[in-house]
N, C-alpha and C. Protein backbone atom coordinates (compact mmCIF):
# COMPACT_ATOMS: atom_id res chain seq x y z
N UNK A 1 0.84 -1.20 0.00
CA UNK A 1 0.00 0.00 0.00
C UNK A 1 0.88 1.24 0.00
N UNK A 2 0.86 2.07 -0.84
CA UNK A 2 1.50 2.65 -0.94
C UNK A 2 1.07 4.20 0.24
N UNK A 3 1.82 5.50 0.20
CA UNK A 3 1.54 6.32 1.13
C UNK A 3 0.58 6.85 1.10
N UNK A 4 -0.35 7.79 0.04
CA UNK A 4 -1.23 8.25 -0.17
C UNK A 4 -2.38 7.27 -0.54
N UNK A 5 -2.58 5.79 -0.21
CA UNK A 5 -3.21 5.07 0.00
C UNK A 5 -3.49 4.71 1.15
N UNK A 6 -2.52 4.65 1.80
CA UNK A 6 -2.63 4.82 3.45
C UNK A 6 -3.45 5.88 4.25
N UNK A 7 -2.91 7.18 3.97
CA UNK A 7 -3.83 8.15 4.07
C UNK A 7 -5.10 8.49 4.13
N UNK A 8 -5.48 8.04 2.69
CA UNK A 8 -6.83 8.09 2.29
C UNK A 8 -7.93 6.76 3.04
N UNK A 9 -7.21 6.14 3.43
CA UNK A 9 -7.37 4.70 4.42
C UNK A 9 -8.25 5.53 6.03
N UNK A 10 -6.57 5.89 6.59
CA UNK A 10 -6.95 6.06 7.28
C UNK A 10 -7.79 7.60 7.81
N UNK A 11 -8.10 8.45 6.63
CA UNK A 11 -9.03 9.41 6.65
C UNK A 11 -10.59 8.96 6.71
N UNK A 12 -11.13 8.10 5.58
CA UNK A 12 -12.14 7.37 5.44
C UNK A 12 -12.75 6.86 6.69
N UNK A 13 -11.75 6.32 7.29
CA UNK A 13 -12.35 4.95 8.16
C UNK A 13 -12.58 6.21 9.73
N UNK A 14 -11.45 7.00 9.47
CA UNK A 14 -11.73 8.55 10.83
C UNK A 14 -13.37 8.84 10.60
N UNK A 15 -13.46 9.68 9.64
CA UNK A 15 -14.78 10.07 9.48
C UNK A 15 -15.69 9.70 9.98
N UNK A 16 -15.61 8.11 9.11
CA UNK A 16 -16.71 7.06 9.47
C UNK A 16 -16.83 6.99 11.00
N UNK A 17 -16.34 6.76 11.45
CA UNK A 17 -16.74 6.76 12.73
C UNK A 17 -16.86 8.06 13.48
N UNK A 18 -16.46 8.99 13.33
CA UNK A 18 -17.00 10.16 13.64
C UNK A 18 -18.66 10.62 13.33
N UNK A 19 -19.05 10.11 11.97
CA UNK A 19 -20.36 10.37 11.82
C UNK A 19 -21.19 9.38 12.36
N UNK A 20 -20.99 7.51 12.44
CA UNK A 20 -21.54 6.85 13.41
C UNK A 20 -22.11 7.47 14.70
N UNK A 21 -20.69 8.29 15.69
CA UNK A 21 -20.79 8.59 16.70
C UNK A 21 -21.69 9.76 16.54
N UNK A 22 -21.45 10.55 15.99
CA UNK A 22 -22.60 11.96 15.61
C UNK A 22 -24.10 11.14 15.55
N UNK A 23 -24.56 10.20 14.65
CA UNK A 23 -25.73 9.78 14.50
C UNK A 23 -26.54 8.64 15.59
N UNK A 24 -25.40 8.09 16.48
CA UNK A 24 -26.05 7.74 17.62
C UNK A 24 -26.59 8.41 18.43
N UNK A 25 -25.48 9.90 19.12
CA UNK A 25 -26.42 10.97 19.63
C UNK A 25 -27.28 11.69 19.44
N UNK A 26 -27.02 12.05 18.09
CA UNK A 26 -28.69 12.83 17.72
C UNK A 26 -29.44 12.28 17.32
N UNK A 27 -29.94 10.69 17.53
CA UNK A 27 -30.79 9.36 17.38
C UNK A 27 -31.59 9.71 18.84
N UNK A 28 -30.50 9.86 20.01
CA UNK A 28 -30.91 9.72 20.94
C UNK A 28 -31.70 11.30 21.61
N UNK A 29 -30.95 12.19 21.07
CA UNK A 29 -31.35 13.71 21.69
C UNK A 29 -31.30 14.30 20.52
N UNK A 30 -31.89 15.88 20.14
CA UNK A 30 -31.53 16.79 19.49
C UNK A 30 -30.34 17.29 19.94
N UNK A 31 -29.43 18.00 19.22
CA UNK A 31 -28.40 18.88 19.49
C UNK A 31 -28.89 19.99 20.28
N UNK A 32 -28.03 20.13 21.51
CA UNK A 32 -28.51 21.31 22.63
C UNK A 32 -27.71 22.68 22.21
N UNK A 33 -28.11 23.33 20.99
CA UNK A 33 -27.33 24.35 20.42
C UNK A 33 -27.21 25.78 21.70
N UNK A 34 -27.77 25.62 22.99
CA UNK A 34 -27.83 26.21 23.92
C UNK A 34 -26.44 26.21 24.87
N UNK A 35 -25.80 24.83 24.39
CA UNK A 35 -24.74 24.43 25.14
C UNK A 35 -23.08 24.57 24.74
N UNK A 36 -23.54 25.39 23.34
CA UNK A 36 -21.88 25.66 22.64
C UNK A 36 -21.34 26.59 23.65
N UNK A 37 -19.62 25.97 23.34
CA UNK A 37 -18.53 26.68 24.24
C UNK A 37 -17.72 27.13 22.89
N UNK A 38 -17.47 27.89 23.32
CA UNK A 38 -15.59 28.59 22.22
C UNK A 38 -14.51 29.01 23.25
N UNK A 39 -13.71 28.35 23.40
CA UNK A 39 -12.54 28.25 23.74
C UNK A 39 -11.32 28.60 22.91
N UNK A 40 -9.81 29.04 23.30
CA UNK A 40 -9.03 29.42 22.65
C UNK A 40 -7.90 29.24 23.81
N UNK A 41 -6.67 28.58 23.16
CA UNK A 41 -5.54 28.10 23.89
C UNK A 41 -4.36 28.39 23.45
N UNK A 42 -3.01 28.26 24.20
CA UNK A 42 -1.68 28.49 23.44
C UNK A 42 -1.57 27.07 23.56
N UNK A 43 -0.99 26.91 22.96
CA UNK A 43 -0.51 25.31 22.56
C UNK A 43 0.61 24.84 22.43
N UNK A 44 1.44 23.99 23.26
CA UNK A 44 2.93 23.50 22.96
C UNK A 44 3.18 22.13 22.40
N UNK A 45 4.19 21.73 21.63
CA UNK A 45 4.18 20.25 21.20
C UNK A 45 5.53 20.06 21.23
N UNK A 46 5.09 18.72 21.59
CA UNK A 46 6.79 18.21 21.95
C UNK A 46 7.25 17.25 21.10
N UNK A 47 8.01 17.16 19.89
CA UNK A 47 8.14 16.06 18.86
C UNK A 47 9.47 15.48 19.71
N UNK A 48 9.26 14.39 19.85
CA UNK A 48 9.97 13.13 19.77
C UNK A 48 10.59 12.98 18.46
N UNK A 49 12.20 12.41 18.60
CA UNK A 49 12.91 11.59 16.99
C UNK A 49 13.35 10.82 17.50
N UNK A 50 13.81 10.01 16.55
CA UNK A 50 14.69 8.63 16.87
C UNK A 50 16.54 8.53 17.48
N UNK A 51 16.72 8.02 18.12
CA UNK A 51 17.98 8.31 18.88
C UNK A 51 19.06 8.53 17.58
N UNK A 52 19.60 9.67 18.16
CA UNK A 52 20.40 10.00 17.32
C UNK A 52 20.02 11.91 16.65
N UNK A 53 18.53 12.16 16.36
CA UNK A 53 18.01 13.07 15.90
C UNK A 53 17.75 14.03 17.07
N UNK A 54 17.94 15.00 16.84
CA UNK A 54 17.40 16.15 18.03
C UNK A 54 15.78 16.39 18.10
N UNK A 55 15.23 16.25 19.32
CA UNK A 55 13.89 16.42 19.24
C UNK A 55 13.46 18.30 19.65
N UNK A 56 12.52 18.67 19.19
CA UNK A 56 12.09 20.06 19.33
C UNK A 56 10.42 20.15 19.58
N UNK A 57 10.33 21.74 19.77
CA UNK A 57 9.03 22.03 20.67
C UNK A 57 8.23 22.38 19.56
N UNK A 58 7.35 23.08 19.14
CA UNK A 58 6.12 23.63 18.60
C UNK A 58 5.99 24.47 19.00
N UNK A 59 5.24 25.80 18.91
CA UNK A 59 4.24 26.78 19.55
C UNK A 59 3.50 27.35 19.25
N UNK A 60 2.38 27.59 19.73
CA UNK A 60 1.19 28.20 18.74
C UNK A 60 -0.47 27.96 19.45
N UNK A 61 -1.52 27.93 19.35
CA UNK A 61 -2.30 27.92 19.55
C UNK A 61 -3.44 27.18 18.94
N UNK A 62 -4.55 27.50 19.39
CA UNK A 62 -5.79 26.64 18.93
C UNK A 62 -6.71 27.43 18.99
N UNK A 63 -8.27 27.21 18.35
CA UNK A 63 -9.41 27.07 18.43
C UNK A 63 -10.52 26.26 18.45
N UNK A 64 -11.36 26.28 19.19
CA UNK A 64 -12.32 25.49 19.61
C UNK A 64 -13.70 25.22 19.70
N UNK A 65 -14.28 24.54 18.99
CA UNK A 65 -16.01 24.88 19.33
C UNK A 65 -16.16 23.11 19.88
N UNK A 66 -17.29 23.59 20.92
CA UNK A 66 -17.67 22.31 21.26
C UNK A 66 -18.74 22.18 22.22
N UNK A 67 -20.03 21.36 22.17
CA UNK A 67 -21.27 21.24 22.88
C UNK A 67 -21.88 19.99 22.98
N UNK A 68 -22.23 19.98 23.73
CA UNK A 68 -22.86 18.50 24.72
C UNK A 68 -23.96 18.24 23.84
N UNK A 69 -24.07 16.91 23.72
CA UNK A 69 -24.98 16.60 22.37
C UNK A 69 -26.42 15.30 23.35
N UNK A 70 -26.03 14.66 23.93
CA UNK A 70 -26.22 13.52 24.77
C UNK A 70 -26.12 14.03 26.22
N UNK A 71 -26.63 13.96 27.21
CA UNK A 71 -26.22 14.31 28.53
C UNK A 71 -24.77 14.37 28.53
N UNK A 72 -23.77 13.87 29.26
CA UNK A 72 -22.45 14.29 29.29
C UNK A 72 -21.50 14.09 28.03
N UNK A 73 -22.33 13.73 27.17
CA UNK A 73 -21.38 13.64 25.87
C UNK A 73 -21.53 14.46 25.06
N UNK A 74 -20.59 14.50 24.14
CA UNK A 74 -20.60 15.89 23.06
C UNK A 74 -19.96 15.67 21.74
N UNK A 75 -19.52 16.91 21.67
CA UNK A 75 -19.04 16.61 19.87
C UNK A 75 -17.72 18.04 19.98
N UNK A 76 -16.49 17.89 19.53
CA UNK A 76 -15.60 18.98 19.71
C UNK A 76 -15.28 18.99 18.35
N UNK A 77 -14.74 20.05 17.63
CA UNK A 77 -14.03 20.83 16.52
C UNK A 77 -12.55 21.63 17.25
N UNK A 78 -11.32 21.30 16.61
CA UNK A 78 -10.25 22.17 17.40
C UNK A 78 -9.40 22.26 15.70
N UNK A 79 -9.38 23.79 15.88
CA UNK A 79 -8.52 23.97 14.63
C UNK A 79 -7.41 24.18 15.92
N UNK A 80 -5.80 24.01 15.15
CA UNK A 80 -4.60 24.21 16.17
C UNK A 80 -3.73 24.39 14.91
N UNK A 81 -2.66 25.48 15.42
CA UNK A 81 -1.29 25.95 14.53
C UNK A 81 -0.47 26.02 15.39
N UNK A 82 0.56 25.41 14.73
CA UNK A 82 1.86 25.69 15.72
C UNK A 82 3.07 25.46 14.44
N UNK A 83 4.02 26.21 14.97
CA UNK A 83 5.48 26.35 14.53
C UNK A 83 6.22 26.12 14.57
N UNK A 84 7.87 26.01 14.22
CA UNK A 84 9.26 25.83 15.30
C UNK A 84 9.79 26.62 14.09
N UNK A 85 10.72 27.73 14.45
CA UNK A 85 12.20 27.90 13.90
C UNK A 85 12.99 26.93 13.03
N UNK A 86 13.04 25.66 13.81
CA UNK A 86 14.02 24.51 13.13
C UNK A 86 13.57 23.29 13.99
N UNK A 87 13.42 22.79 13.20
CA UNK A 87 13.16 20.89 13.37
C UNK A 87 14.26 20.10 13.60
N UNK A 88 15.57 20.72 14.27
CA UNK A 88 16.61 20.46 14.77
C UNK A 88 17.80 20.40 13.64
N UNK A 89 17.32 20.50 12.11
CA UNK A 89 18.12 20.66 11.31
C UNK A 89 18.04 21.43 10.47
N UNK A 90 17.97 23.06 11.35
CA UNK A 90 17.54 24.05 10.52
C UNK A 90 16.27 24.50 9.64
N UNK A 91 16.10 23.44 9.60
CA UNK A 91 14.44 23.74 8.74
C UNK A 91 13.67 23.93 9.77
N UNK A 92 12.65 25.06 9.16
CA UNK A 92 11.59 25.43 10.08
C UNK A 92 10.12 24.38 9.90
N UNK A 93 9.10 24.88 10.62
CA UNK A 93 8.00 24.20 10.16
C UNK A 93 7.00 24.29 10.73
N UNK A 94 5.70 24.32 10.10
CA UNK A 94 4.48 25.17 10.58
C UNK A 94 3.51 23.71 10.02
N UNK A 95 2.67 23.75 10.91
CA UNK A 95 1.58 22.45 10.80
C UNK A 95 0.21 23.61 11.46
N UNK A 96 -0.48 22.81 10.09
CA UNK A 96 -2.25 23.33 10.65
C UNK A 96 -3.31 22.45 10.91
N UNK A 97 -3.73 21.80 12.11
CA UNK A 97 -4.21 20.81 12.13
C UNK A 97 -5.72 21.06 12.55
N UNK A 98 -6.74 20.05 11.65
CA UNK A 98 -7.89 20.08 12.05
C UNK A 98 -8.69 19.03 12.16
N UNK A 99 -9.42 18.65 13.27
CA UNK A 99 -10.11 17.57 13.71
C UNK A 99 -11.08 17.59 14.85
N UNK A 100 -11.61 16.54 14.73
CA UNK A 100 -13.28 16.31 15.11
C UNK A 100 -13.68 15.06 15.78
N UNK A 101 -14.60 15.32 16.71
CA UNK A 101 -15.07 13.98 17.11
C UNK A 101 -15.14 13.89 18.64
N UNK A 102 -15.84 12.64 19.65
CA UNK A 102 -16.37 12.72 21.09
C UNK A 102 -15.65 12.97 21.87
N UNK A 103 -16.34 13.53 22.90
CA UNK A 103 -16.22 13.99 24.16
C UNK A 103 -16.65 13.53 25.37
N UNK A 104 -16.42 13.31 26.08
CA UNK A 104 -16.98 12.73 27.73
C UNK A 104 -16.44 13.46 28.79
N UNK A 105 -17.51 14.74 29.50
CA UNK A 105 -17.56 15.54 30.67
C UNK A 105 -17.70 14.53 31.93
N UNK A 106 -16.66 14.79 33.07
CA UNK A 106 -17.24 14.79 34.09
C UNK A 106 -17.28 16.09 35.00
N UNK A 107 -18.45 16.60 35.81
CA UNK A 107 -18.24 17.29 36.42
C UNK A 107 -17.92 16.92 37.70
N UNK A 108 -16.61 17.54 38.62
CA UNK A 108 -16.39 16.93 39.86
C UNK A 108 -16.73 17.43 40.93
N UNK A 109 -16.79 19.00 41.37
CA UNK A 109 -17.34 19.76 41.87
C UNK A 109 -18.59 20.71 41.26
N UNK A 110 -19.83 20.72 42.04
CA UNK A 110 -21.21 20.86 41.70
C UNK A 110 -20.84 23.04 41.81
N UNK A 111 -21.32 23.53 41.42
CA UNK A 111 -20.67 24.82 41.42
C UNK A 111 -21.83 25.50 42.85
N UNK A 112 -20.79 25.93 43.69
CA UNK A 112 -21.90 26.79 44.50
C UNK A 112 -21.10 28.40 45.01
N UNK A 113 -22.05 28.33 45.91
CA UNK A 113 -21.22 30.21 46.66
C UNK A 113 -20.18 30.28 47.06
N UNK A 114 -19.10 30.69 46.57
CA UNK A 114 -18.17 31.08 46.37
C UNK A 114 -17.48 29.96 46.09
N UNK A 115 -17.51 28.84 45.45
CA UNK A 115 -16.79 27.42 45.21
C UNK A 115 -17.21 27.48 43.83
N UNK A 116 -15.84 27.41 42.55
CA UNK A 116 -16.49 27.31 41.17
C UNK A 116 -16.64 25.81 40.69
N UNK A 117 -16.99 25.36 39.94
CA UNK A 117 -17.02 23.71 39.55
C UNK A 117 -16.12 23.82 38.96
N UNK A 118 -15.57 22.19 38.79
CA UNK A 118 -14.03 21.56 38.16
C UNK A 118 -14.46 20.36 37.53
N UNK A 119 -14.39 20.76 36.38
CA UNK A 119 -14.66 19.61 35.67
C UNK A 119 -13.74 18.97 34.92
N UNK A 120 -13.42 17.22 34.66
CA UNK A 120 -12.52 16.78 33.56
C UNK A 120 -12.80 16.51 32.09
N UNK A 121 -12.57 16.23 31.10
CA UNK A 121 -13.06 15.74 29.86
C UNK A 121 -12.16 14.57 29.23
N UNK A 122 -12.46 13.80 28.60
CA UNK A 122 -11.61 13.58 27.51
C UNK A 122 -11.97 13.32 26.06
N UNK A 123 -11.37 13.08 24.78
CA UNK A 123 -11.89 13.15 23.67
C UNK A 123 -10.77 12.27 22.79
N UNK A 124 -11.37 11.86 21.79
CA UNK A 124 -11.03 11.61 20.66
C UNK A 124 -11.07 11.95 19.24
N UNK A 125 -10.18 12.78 19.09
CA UNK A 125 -10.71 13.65 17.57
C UNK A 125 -9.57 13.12 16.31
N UNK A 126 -10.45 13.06 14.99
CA UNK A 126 -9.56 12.94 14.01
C UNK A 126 -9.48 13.43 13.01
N UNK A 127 -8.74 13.38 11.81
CA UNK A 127 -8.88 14.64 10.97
C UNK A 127 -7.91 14.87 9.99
N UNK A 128 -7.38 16.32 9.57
CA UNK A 128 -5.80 15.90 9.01
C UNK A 128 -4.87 17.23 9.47
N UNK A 129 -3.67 17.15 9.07
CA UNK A 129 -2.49 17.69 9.60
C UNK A 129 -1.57 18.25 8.10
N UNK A 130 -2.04 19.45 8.05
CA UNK A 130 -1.30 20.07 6.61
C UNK A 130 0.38 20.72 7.10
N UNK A 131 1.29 20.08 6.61
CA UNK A 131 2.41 21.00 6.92
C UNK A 131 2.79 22.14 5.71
N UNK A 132 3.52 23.14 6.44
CA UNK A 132 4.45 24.08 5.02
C UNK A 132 5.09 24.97 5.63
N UNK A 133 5.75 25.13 4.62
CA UNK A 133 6.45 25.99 4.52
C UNK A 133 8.41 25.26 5.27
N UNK A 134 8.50 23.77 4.75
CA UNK A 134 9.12 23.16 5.57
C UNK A 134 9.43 21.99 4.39
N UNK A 135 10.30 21.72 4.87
CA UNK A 135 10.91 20.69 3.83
C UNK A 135 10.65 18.84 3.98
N UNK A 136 9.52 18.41 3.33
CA UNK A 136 9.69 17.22 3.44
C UNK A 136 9.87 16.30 2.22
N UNK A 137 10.12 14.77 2.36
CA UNK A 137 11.11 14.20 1.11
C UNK A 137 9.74 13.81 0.65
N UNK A 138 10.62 13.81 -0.97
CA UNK A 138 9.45 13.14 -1.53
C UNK A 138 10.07 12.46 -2.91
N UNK A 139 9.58 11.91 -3.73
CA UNK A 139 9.65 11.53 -4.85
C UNK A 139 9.43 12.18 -6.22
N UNK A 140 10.45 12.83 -7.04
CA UNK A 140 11.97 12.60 -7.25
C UNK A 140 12.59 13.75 -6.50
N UNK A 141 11.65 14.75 -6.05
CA UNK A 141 12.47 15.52 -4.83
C UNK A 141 12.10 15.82 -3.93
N UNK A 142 12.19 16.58 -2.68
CA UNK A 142 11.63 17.11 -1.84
C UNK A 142 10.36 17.88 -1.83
N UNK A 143 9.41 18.12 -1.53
CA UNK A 143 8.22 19.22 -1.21
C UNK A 143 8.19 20.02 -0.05
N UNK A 144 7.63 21.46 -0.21
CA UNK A 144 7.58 22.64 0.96
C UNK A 144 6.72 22.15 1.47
N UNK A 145 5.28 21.67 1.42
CA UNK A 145 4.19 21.12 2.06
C UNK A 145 3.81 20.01 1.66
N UNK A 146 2.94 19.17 2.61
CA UNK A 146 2.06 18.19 2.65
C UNK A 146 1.33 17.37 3.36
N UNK A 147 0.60 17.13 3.39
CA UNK A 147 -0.94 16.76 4.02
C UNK A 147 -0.96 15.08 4.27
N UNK A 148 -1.56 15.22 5.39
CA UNK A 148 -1.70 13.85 6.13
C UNK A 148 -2.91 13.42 7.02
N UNK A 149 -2.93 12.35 7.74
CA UNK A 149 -4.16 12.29 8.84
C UNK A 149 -3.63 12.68 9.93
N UNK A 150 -4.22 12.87 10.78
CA UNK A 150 -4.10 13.49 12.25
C UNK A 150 -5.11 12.79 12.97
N UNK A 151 -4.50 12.74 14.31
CA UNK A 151 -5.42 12.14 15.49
C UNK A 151 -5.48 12.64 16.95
N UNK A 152 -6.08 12.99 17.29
CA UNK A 152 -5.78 13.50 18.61
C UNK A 152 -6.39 12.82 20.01
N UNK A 153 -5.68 11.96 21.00
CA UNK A 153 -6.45 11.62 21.62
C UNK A 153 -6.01 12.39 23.26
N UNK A 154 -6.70 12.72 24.28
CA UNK A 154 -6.48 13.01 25.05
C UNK A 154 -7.44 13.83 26.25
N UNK A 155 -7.32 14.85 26.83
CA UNK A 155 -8.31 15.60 28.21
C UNK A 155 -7.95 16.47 28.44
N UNK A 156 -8.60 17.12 29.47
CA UNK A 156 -7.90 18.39 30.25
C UNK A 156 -8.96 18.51 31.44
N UNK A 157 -8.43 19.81 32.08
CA UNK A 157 -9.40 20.51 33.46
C UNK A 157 -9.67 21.68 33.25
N UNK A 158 -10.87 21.62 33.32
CA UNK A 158 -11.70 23.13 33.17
C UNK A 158 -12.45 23.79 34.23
N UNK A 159 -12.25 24.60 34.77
CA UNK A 159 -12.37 25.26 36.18
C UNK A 159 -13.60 26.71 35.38
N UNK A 160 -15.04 26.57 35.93
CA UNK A 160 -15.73 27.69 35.80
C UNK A 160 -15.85 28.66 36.92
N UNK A 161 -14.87 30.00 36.62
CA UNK A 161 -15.04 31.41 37.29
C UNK A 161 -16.75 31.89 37.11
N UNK A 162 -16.86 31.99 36.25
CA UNK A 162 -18.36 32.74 35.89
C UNK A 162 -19.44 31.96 35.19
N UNK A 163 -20.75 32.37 34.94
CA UNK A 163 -21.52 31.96 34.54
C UNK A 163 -21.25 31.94 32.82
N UNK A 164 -20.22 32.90 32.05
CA UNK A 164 -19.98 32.69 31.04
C UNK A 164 -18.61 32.36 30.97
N UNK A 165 -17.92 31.93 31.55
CA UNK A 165 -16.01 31.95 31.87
C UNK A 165 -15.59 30.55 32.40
N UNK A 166 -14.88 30.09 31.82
CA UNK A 166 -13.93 29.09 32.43
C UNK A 166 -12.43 29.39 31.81
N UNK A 167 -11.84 28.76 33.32
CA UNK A 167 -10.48 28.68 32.50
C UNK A 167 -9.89 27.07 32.37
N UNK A 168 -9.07 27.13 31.09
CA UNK A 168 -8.95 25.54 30.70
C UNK A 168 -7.45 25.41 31.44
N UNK A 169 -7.60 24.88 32.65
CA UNK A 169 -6.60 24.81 33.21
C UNK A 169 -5.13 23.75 32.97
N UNK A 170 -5.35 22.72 31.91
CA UNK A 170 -4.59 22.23 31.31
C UNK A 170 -5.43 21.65 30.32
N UNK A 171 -4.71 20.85 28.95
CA UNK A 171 -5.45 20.57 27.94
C UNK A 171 -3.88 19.27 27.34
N UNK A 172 -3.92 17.98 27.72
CA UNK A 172 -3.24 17.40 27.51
C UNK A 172 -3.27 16.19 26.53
N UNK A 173 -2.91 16.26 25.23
CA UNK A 173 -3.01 14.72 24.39
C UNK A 173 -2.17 14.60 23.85
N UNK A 174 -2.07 13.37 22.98
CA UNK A 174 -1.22 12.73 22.13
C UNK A 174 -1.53 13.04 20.99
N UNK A 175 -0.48 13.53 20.14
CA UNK A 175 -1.17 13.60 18.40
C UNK A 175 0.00 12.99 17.64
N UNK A 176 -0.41 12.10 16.90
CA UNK A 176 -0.60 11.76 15.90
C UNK A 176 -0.51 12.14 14.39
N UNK A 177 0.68 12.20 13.37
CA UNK A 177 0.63 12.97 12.23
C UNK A 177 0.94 11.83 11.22
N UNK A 178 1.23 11.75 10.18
CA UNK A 178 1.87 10.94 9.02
C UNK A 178 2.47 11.81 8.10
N UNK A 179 2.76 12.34 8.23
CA UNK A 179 3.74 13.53 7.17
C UNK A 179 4.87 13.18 6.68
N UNK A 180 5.63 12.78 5.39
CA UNK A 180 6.69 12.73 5.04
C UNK A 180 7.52 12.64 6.03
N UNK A 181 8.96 11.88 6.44
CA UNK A 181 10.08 12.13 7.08
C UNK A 181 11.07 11.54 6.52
N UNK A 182 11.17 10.50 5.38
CA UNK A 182 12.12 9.97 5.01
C UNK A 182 12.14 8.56 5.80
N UNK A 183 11.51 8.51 7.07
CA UNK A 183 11.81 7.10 7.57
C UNK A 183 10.17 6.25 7.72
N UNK A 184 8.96 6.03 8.94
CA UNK A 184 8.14 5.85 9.16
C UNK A 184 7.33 6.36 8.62
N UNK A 185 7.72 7.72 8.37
CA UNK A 185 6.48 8.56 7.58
C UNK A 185 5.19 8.73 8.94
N UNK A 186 5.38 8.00 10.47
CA UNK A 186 4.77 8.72 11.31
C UNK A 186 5.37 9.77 12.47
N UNK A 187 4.46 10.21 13.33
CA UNK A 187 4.68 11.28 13.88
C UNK A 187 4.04 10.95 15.11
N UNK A 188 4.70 10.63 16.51
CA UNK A 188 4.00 10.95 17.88
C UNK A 188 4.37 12.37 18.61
N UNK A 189 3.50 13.15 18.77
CA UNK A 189 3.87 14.49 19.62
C UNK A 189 3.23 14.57 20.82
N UNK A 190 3.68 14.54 21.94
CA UNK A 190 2.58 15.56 23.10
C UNK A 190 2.67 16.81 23.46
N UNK A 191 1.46 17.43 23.26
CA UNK A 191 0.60 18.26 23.33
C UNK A 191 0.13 19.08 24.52
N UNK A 192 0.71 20.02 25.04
CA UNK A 192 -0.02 20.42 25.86
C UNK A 192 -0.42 22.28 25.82
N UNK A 193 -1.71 22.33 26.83
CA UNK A 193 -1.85 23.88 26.15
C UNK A 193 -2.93 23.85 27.37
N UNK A 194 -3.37 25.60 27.59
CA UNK A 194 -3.95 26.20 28.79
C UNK A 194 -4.61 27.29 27.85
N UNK A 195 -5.70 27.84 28.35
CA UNK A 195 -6.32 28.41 27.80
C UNK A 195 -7.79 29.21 28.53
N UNK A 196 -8.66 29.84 27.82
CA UNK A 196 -10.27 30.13 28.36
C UNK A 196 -10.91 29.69 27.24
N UNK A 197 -12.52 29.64 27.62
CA UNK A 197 -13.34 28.93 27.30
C UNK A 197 -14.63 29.98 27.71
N UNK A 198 -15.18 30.15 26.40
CA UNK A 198 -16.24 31.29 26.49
C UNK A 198 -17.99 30.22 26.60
N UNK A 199 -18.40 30.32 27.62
CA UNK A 199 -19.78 29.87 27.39
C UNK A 199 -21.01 30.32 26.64
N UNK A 200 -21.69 30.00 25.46
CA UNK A 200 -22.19 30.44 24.86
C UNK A 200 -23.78 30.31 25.25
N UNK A 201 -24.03 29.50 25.96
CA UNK A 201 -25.23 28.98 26.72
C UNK A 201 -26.25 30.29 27.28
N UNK A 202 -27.27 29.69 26.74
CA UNK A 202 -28.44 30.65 26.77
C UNK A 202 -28.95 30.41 28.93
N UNK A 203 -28.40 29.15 29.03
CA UNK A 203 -28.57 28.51 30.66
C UNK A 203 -27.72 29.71 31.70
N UNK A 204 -28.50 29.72 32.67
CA UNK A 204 -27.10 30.74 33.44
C UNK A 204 -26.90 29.91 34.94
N UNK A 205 -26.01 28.95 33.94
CA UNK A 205 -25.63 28.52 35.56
C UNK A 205 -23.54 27.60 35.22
N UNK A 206 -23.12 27.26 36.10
CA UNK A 206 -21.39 27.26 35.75
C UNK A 206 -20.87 25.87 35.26
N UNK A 207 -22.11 24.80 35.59
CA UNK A 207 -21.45 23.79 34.88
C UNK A 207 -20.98 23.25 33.65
C-alpha cells in the first residue's frame, strides 16, 4: 500500500466513525445548540525523533467549538497551529491541524457560593495535519508542504469562574501525524496547552 493510500485509508475509516458517533447521539437527543462553548488556547508540542536526531518544541495555539450533544457527551471541533524555527536541522515548520469527534464531561465539583465547579473531559478527535512551509522528502524531490491524517487523543481541566467563563486549566493529548520524514512517515507528539473557554449557553448557571 503505498503512502497516499494509506492516508486516504486512514481518513475514510476517521470520518466514518465520527459520523456513526454523531448519528447515535442525535438518534438519541436533538443537538442542545444552547450548550456551545468557544474556547481558545496556546498550545505547545513536543516532537519526539529517533535516537540520534534532536527532538524540538512547537508553539502556537488553537481554536475550539464544542457542545454536549447527549447528557455528558458531546461533539468537539479544534482547529490548532503551531510552529518551530528549526526541526533540529535548521528547517523550520508550521503544521495546521484540524479535527473532530467525542467527548466525555465529568463534572467533579457541583458549582456553589463562592466554590467554582471543576470539571474533567476527555476526547477523541480525528482529521488531518497540513504542513508548510518546511521541507519534506518526496519523490523525485523534496516538497515545501504536505498533508496527512491526524489524530488526537487526550483531556484536560476546566475550572468555571463565571456563569460565562472558564479557565482551561490544562489541555493534555497525544497527536498523531503521518507527514513525510524519510523514515516511518509517522509522527507521535505531546501536546499540551492552557487556555479560556467562552460559554455560549443561553442557561445561566457554571457547569
Amino acid at each position: 500500500m503505498t503512502y497516499k493510500e494509506r492516508i486516504k485509508m486512514n481518513a475514510s475509516t476517521a470520518w466514518v466513525a465520527v459520523l456513526f458517533c454523531c448519528a447515535i447521539a442525535n438518534a438519541q437527543k436533538p443537538a442542545a445548540l444552547d450548550r456551545i462553548e468557544l474556547a481558545f488556547s496556546y498550545s505547545a508540542a513536543f516532537a519526539g525523533q529517533p535516537a540520534g536526531t534532536p527532538s524540538f518544541w512547537l508553539n502556537g495555539g488553537n481554536a475550539e467549538v464544542a457542545s454536549k450533544i447527549y447528557r455528558d457527551c458531546g461533539l468537539a471541533l479544534n482547529i490548532t497551529g503551531l510552529h518551530t524555527g528549526s526541526t533540529g536541522a535548521g528547517v523550520p515548520l508550521n503544521l495546521l491541524i484540524a479535527t473532530i469527534g467525542p467527548r466525555y464531561t465529568w463534572t467533579l465539583k457541583k458549582p456553589s457560593k463562592g466554590r467554582p465547579s471543576v470539571s474533567l473531559f476527555a476526547e477523541g478527535l480525528v482529521g488531518a495535519a497540513h504542513g508548510f512551509n518546511s521541507l519534506f522528502p518526496g519523490q523525485p524531490a523534496a516538497v515545501t508542504s504536505a498533508t496527512s491524517f491526524a489524530a488526537q487523543l487526550g483531556g484536560g481541566v476546566d475550572v468555571a469562574i463565571s456563569p460565562r467563563l472558564r479557565l482551561r486549566a490544562l489541555d493534555a493529548s497525544w497527536l498523531n501525524t503521518q507527514l513525510p520524514n524519510g523514515a516511518r512517515n509517522i509522527q507521535n507528539d505531546i501536546q499540551l496547552g492552557a487556555g479560556v473557554i467562552f460559554q455560549l449557553s443561553k442557561k445561566n448557571h457554571l457547569q
